[in-house]
PDB file of N, CA and C in Angstrom:
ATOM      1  N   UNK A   1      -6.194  22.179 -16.254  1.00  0.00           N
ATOM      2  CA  UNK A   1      -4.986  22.957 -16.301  1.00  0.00           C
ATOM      3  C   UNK A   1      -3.922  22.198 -15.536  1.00  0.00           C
ATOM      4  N   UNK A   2      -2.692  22.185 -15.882  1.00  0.00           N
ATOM      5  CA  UNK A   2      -1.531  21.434 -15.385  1.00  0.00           C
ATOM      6  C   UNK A   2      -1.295  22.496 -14.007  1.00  0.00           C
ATOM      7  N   UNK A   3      -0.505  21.358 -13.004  1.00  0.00           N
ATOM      8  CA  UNK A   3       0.349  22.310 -12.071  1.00  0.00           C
ATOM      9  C   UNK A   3       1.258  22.618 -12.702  1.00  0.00           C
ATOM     10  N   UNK A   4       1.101  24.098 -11.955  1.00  0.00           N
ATOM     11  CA  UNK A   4       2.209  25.076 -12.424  1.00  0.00           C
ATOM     12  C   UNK A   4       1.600  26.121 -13.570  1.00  0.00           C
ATOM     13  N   UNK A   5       0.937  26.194 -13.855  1.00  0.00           N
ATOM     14  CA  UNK A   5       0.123  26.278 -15.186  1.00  0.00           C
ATOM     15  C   UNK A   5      -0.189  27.612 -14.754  1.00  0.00           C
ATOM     16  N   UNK A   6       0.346  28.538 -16.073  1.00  0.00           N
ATOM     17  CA  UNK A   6       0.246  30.086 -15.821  1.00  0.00           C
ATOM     18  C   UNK A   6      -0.968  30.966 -16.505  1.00  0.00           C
ATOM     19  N   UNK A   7      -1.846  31.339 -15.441  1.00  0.00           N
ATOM     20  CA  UNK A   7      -3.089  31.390 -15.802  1.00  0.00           C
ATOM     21  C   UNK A   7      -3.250  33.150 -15.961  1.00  0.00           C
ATOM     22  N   UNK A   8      -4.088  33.906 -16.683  1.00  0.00           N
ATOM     23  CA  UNK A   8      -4.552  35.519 -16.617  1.00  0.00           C
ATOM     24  C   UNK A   8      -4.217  36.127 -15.428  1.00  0.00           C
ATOM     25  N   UNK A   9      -2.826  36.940 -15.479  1.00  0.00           N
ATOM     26  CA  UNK A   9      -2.629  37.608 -14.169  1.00  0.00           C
ATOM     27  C   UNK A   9      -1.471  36.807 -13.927  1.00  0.00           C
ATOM     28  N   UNK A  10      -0.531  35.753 -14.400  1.00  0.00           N
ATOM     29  CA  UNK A  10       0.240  35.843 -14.252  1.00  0.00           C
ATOM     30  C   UNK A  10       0.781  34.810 -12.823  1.00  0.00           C
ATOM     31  N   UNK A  11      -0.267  34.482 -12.402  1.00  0.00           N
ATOM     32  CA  UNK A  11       0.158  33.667 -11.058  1.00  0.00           C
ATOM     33  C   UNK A  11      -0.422  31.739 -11.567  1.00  0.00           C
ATOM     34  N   UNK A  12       0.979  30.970 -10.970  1.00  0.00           N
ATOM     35  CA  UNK A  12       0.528  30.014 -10.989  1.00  0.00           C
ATOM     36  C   UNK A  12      -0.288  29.200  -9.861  1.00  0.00           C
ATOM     37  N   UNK A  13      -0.971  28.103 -10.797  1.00  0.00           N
ATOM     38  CA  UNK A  13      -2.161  27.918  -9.725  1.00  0.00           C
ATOM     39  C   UNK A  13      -2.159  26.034  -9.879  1.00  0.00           C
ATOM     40  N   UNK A  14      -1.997  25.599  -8.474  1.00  0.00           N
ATOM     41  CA  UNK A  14      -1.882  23.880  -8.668  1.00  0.00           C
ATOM     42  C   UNK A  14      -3.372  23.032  -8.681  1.00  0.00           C
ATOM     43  N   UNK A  15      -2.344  21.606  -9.415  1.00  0.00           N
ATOM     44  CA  UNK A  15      -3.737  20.980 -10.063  1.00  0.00           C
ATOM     45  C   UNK A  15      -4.348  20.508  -9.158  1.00  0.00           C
ATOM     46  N   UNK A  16      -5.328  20.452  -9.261  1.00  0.00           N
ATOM     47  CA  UNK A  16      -6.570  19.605  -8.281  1.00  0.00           C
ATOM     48  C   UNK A  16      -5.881  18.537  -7.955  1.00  0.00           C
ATOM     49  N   UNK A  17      -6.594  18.108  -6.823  1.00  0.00           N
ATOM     50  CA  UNK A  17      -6.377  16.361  -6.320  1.00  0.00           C
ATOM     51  C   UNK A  17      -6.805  15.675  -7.147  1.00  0.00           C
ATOM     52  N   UNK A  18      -6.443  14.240  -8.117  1.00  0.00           N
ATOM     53  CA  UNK A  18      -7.316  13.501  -8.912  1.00  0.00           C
ATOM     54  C   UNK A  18      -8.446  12.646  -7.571  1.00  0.00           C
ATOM     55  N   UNK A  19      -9.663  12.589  -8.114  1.00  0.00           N
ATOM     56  CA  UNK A  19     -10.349  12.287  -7.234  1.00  0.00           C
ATOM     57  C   UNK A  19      -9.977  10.628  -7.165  1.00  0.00           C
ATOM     58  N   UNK A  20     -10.500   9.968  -5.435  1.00  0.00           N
ATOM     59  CA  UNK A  20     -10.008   8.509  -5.153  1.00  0.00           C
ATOM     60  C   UNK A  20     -10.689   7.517  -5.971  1.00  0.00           C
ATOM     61  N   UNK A  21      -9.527   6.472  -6.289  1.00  0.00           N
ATOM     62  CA  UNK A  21     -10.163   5.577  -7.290  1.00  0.00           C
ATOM     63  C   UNK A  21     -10.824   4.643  -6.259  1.00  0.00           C
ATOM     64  N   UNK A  22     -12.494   3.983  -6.642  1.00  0.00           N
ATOM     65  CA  UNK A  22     -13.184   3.261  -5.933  1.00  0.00           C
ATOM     66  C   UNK A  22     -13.246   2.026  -6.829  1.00  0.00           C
ATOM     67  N   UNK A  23     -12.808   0.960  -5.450  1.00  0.00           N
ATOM     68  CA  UNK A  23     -13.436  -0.264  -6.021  1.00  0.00           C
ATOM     69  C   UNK A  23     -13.563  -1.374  -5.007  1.00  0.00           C
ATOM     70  N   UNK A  24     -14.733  -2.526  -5.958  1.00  0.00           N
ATOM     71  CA  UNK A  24     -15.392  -3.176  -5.167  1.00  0.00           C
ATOM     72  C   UNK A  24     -14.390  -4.408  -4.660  1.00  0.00           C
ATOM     73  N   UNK A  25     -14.426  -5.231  -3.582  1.00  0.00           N
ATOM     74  CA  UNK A  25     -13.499  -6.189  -3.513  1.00  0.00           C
ATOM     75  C   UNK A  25     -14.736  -7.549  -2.774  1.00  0.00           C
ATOM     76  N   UNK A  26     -14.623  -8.281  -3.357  1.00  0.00           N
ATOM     77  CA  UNK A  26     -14.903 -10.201  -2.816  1.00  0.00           C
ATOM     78  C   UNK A  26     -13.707 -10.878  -2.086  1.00  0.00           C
ATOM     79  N   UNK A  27     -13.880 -11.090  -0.726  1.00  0.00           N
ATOM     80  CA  UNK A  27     -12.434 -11.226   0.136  1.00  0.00           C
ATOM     81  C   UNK A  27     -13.093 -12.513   0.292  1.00  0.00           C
ATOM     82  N   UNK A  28     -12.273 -13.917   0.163  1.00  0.00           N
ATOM     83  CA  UNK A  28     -11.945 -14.964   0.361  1.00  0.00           C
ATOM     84  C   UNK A  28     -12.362 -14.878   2.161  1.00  0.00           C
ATOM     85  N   UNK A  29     -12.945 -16.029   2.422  1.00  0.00           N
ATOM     86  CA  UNK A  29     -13.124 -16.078   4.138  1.00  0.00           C
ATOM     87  C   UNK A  29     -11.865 -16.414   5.019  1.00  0.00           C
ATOM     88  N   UNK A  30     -10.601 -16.559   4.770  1.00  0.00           N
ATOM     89  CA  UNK A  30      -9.500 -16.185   4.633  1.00  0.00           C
ATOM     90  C   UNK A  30      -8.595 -14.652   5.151  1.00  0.00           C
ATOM     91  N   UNK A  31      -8.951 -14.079   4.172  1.00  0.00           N
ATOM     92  CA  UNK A  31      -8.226 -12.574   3.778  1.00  0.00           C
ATOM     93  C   UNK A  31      -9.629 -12.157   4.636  1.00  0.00           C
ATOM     94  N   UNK A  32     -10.921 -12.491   4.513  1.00  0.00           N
ATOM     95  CA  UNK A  32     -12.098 -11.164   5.282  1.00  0.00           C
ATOM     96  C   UNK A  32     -11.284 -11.757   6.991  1.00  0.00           C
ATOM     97  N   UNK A  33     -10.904 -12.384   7.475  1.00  0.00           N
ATOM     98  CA  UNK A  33     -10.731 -12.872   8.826  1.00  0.00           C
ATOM     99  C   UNK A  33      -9.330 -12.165   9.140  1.00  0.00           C
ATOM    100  N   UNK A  34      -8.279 -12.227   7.785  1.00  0.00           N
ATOM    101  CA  UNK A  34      -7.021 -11.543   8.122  1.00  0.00           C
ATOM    102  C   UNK A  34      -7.701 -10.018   8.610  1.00  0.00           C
ATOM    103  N   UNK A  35      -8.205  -9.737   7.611  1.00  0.00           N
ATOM    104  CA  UNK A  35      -9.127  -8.271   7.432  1.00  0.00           C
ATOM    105  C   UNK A  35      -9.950  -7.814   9.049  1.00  0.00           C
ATOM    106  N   UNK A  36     -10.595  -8.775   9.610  1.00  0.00           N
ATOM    107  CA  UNK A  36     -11.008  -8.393  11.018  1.00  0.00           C
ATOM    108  C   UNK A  36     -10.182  -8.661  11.649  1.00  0.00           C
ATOM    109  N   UNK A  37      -8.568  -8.864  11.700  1.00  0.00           N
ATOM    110  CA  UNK A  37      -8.009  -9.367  13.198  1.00  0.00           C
ATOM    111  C   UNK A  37      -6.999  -7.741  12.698  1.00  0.00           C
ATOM    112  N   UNK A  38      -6.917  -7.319  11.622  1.00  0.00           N
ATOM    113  CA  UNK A  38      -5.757  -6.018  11.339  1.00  0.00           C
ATOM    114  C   UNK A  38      -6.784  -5.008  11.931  1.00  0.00           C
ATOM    115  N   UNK A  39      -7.922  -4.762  11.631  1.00  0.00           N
ATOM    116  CA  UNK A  39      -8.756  -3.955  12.142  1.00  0.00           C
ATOM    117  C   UNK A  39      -8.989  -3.749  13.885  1.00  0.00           C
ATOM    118  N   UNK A  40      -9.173  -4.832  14.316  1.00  0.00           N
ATOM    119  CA  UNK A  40      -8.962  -5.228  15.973  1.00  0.00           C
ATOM    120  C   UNK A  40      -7.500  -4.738  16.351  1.00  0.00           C
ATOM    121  N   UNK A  41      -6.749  -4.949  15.920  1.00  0.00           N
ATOM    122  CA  UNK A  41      -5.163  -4.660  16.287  1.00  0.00           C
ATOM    123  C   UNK A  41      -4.821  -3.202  15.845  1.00  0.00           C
ATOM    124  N   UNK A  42      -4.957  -2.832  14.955  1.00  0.00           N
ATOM    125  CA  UNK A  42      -4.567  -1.611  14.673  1.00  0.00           C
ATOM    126  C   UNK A  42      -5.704  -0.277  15.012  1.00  0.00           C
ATOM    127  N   UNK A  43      -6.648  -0.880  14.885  1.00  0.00           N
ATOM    128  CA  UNK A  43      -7.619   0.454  14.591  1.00  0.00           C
ATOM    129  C   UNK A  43      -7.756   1.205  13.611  1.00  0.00           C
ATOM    130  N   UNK A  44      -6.903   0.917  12.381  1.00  0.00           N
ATOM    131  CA  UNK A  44      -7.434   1.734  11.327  1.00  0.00           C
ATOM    132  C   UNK A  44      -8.760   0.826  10.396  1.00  0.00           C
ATOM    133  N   UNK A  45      -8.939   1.907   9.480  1.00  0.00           N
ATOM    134  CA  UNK A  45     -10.305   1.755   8.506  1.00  0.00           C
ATOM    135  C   UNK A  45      -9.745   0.660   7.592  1.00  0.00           C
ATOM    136  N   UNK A  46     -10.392  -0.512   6.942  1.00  0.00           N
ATOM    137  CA  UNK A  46     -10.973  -0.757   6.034  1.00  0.00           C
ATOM    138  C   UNK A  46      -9.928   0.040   4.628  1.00  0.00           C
ATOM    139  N   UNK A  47     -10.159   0.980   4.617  1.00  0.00           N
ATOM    140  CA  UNK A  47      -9.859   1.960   3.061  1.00  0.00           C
ATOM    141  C   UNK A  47      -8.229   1.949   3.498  1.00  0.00           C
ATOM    142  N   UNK A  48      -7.873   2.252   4.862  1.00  0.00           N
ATOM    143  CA  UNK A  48      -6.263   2.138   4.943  1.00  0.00           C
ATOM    144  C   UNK A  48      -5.589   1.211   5.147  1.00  0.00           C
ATOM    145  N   UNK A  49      -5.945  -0.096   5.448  1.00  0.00           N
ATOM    146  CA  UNK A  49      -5.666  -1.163   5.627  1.00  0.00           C
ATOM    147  C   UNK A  49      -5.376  -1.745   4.244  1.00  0.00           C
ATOM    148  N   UNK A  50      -6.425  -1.368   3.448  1.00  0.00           N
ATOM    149  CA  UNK A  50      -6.693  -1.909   1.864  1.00  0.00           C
ATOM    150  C   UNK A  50      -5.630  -0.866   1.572  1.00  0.00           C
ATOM    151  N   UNK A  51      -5.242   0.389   1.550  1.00  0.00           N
ATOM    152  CA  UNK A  51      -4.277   1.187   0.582  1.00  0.00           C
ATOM    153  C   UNK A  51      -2.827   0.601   1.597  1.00  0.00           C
ATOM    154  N   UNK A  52      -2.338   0.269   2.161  1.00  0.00           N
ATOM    155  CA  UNK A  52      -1.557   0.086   2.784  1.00  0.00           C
ATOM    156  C   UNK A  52      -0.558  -1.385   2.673  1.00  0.00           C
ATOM    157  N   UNK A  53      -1.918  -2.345   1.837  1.00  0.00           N
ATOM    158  CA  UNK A  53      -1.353  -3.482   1.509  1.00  0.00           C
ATOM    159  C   UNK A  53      -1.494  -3.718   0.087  1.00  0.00           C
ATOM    160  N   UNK A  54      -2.249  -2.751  -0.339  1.00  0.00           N
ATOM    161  CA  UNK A  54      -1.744  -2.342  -2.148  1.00  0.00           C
ATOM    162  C   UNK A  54      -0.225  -2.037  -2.130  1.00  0.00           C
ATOM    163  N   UNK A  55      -0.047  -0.710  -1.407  1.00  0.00           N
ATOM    164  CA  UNK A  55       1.502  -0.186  -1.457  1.00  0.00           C
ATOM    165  C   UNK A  55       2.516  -1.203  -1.038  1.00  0.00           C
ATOM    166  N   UNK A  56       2.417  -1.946  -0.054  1.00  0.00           N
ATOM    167  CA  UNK A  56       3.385  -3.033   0.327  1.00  0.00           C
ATOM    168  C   UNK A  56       3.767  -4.080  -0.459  1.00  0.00           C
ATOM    169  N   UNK A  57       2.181  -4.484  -1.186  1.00  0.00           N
ATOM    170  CA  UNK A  57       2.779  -5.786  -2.129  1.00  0.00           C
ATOM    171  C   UNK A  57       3.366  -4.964  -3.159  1.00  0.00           C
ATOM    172  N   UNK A  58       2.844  -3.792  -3.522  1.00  0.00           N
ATOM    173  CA  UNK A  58       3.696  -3.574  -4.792  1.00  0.00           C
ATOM    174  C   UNK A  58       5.201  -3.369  -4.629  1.00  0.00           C
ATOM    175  N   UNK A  59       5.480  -2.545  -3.573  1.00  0.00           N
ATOM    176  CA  UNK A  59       7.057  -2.702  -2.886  1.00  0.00           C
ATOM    177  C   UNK A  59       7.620  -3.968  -2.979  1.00  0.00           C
ATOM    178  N   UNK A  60       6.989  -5.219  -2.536  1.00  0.00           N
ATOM    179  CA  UNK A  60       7.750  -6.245  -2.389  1.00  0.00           C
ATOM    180  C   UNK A  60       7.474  -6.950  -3.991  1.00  0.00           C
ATOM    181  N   UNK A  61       6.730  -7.137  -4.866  1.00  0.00           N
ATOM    182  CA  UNK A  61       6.586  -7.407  -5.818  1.00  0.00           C
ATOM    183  C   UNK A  61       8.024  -6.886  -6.824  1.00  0.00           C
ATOM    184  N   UNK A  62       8.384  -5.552  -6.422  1.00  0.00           N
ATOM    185  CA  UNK A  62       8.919  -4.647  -7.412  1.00  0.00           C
ATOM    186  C   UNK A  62      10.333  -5.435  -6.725  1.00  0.00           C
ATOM    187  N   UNK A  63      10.379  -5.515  -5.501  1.00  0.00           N
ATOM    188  CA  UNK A  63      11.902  -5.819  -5.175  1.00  0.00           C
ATOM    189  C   UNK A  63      12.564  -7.057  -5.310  1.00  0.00           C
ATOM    190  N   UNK A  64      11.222  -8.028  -5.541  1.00  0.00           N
ATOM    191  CA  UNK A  64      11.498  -9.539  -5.757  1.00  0.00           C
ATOM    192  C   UNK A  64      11.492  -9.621  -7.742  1.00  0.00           C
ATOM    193  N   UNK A  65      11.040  -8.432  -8.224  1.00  0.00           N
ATOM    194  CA  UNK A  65      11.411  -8.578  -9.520  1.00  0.00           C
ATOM    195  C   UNK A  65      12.207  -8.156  -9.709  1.00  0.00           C
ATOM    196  N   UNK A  66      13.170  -7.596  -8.866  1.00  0.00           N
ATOM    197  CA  UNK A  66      14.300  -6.833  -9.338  1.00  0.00           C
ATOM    198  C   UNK A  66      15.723  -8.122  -8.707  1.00  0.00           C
ATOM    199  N   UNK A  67      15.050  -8.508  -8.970  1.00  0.00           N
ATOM    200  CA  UNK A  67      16.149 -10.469  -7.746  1.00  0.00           C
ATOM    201  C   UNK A  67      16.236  -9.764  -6.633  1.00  0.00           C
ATOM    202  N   UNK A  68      15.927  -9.518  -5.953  1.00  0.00           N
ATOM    203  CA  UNK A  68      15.927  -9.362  -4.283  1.00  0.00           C
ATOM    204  C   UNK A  68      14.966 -10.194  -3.580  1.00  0.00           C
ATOM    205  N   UNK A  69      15.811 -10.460  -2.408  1.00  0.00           N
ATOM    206  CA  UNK A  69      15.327 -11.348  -1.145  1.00  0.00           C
ATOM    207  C   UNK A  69      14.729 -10.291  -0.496  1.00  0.00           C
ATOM    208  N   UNK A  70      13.220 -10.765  -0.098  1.00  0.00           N
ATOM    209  CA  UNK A  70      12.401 -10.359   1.133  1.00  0.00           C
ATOM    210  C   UNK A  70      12.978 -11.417   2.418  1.00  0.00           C
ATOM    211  N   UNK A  71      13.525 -10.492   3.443  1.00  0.00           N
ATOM    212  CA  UNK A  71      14.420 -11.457   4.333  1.00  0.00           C
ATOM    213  C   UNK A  71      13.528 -10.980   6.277  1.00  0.00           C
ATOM    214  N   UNK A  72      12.618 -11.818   6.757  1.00  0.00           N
ATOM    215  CA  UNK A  72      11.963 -11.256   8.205  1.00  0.00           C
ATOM    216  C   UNK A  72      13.369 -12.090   8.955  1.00  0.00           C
ATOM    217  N   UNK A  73      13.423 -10.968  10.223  1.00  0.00           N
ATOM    218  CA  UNK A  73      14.714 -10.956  11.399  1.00  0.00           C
ATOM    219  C   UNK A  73      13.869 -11.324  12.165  1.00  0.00           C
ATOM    220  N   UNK A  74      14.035 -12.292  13.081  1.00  0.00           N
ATOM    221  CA  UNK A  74      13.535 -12.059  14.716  1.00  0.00           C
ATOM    222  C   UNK A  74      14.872 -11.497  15.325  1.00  0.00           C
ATOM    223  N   UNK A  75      14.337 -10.319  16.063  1.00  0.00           N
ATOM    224  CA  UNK A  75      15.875  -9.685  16.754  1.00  0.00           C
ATOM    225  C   UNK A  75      16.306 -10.487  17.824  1.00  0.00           C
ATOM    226  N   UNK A  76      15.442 -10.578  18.709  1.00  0.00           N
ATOM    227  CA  UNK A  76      15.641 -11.600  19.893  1.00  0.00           C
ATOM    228  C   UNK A  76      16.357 -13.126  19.708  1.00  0.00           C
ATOM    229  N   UNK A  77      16.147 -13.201  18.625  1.00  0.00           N
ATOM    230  CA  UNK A  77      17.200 -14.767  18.362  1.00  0.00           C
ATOM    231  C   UNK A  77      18.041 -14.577  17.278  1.00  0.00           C
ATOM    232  N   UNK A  78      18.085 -13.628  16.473  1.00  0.00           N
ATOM    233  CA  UNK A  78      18.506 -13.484  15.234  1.00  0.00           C
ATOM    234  C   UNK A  78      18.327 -14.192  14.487  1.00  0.00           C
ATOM    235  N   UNK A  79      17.705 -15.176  14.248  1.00  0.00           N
ATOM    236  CA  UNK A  79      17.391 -16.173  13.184  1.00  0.00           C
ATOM    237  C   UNK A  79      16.491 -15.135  12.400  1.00  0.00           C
ATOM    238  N   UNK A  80      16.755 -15.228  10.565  1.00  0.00           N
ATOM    239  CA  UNK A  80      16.393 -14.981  10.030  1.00  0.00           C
ATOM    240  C   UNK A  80      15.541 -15.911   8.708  1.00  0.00           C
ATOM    241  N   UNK A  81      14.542 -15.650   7.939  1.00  0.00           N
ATOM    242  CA  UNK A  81      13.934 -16.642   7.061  1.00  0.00           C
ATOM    243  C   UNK A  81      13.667 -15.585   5.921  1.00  0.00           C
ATOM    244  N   UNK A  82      14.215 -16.247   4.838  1.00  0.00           N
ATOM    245  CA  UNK A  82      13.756 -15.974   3.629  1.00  0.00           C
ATOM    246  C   UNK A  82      11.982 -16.340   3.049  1.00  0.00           C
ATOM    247  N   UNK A  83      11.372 -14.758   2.671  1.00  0.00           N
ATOM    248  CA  UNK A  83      10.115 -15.249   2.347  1.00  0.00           C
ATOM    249  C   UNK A  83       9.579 -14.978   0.934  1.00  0.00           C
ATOM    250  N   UNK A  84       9.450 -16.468   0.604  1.00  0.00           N
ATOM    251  CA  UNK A  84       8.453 -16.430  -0.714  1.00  0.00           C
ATOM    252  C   UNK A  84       7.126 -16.089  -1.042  1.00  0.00           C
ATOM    253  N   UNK A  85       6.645 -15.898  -2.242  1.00  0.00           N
ATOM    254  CA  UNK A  85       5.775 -15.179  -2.550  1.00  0.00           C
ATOM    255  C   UNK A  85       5.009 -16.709  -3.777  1.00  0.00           C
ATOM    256  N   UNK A  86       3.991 -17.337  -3.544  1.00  0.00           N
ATOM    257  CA  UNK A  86       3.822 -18.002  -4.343  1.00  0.00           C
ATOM    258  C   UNK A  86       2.846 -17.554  -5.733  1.00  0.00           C
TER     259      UNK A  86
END
């Protein structure tokens, strides 16, 4: 049944959560080492670390296809660098 979806009696009733999509990943000894030093530093899981840099590349993916510069500031010197994506 859709949200919003007007069921016997007249009251609407929202849709379920779609359940989480699972999948397996092979991390380069590389990315598994990036992977233990974000874990040490931050303290989050594994599963949020991984959803967190899904959402980011796709942000920066979407903004560098749209011609936009990904631009990192150091505030303390203001020097700024343009960063590519190879």
């Amino acid at each position: 049944m859709r949200a919003g979806a007007t069921v016997a009696g007249g009251k609407d009733t929202p849709a379920a959560p779609a359940p989480p999509e699972r999948i397996t990943v092979a991390l380069i000894p590389k990315a598994a080492g990036d992977l233990k030093k974000l874990l040490d530093r931050t303290g989050l899981s594994k599963t949020d670390i991984t959803n967190r840099a899904i959402t980011l590349y796709e942000f920066i993916e979407a903004q560098i296809s749209a011609g936009k510069a990904v631009i990192i500031s150091d505030p303390e010197t203001g020097e700024t660098q343009v960063v590519r994506f190879l």
